[in-house]
Protein backbone atom coordinates (compact mmCIF):
# COMPACT_ATOMS: atom_id res chain seq x y z
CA UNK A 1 -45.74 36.07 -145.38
CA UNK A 2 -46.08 33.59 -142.25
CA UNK A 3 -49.92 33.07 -141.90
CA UNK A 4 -51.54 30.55 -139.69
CA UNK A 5 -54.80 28.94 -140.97
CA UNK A 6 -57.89 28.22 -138.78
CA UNK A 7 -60.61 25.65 -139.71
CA UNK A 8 -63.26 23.79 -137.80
CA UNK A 9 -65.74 26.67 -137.36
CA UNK A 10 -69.14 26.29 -137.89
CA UNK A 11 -73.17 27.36 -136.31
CA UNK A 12 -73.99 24.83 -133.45
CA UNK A 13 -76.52 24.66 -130.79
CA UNK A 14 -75.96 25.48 -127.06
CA UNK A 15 -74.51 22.59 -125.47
CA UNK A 16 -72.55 21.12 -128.12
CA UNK A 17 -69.49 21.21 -129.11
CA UNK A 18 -67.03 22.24 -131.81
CA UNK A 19 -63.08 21.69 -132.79
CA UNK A 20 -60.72 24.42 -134.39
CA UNK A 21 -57.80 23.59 -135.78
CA UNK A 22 -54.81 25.97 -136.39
CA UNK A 23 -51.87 24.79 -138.42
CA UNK A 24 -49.18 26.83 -139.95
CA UNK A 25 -48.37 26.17 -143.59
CA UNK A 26 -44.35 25.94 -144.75
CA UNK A 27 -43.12 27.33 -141.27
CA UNK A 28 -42.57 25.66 -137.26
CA UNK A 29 -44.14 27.25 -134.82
CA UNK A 30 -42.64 23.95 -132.55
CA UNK A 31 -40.68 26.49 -130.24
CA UNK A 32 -43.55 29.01 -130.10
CA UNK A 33 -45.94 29.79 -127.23
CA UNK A 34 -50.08 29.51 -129.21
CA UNK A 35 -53.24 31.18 -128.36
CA UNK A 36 -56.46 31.28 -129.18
CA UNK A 37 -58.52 34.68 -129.20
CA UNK A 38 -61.89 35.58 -130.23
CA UNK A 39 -63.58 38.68 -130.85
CA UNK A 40 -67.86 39.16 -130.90
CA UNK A 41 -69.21 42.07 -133.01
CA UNK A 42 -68.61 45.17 -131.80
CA UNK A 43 -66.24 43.94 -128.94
CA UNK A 44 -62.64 43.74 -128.40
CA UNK A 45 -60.54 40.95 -129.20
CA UNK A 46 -60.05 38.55 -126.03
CA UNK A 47 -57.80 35.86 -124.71
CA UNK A 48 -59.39 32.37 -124.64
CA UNK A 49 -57.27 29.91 -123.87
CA UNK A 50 -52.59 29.47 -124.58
CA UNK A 51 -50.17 26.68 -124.49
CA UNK A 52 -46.26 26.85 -124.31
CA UNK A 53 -44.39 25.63 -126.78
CA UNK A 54 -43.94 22.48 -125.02
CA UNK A 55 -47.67 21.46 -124.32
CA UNK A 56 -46.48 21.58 -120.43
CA UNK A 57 -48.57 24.14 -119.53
CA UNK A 58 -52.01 26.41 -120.63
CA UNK A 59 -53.86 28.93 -119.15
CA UNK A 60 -57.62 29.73 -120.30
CA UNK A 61 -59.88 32.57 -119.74
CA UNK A 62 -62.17 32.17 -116.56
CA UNK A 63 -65.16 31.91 -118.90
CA UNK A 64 -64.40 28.77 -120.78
CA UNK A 65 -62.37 26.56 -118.17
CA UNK A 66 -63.58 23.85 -117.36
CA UNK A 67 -65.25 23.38 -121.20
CA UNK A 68 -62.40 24.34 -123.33
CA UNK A 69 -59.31 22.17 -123.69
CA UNK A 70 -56.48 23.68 -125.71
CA UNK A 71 -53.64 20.99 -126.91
CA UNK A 72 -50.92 20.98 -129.65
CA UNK A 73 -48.78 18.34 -131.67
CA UNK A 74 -45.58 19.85 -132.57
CA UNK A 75 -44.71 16.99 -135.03
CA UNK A 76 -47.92 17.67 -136.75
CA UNK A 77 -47.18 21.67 -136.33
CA UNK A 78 -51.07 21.80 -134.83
CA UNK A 79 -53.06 23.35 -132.74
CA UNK A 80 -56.21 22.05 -131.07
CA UNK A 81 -58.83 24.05 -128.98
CA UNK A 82 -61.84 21.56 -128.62
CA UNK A 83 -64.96 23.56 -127.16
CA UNK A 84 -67.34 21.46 -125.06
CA UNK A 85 -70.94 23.24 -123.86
CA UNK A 86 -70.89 25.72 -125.58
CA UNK A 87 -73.02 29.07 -125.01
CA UNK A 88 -74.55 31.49 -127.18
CA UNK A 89 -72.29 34.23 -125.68
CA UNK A 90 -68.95 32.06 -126.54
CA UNK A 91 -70.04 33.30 -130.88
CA UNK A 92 -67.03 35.05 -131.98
CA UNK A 93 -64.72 34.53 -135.05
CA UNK A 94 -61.72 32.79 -133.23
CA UNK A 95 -58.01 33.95 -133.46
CA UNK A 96 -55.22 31.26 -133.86
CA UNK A 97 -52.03 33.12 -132.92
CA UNK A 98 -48.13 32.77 -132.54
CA UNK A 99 -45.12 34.43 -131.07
CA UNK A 100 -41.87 34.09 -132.74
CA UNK A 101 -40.17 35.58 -129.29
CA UNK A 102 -38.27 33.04 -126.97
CA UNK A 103 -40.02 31.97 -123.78
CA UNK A 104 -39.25 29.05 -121.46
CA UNK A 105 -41.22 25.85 -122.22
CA UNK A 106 -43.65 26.82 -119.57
CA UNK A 107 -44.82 30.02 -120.57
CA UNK A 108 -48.10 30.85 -121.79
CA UNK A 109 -48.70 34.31 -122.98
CA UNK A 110 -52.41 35.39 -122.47
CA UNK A 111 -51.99 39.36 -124.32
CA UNK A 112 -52.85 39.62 -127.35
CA UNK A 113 -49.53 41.81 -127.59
CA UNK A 114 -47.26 39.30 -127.00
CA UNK A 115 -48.29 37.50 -130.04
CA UNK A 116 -46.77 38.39 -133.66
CA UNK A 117 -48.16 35.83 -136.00
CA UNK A 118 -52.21 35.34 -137.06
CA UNK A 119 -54.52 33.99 -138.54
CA UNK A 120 -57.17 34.83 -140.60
CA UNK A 121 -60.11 33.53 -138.04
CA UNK A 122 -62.97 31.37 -138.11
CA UNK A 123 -66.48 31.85 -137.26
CA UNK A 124 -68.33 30.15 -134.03
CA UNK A 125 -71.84 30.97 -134.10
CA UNK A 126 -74.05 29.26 -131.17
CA UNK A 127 -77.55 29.30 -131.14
CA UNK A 128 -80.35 29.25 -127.88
């Protein structure tokens, strides 16, 4: 079974800053649209921040642009989401996901339906 495996997580104070990593053991996901998601206890899962297959483009959720940066190296077959400032209301176990669909090397999928492939998660706790 195609997983994806998340690591970087960890408890951090409010303003500083963390790195996930996403990488996909034994399969490509070079051709595939990522995402990040997250989901806070006792919430729904939400859309953080994508990148199309070819790195050209990424779209992030209103309430991390500007501190997240999402990025990918396709020789590697790794994903990146580096979160700067980060806010007590950004804790969440975070989703690294992948479509296996075909998309143009521009798009960047922000439903959670759209994606096929995920991972197990990783916990972000911030603290005040």
């Amino acid at each position: 079974q195609v997983q994806l495996v998340e690591s970087g997580g960890g408890l951090v104070q409010a303003g500083g800053s963390l790195r996930l990593s996403c990488v996909a053991p034994g399969r490509t996901f070079s051709r595939s649209p990522m995402g990040w998601f997250r989901q806070a206890p006792g919430k729904e899962r939400e859309f953080v921040a994508s990148i199309s297959w070819s790195g050209i483009s990424s779209k992030y959720a209103d309430s991390v642009k500007g501190r997240f940066a999402i990025s990918r190296d396709n020789a590697k077959n790794l994903v990146l989401l580096q979160m700067n400032f980060l806010r007590p209301e950004d804790t969440a176990v975070y989703y690294c996901a992948a479509t296996r669909a075909q998309y143009s090397n521009t798009y960047t999928p922000q439903n959670l339906l759209e994606y096929d492939v995920w991972g197990q998660g990783t916990q972000v706790t911030v603290s005040s």
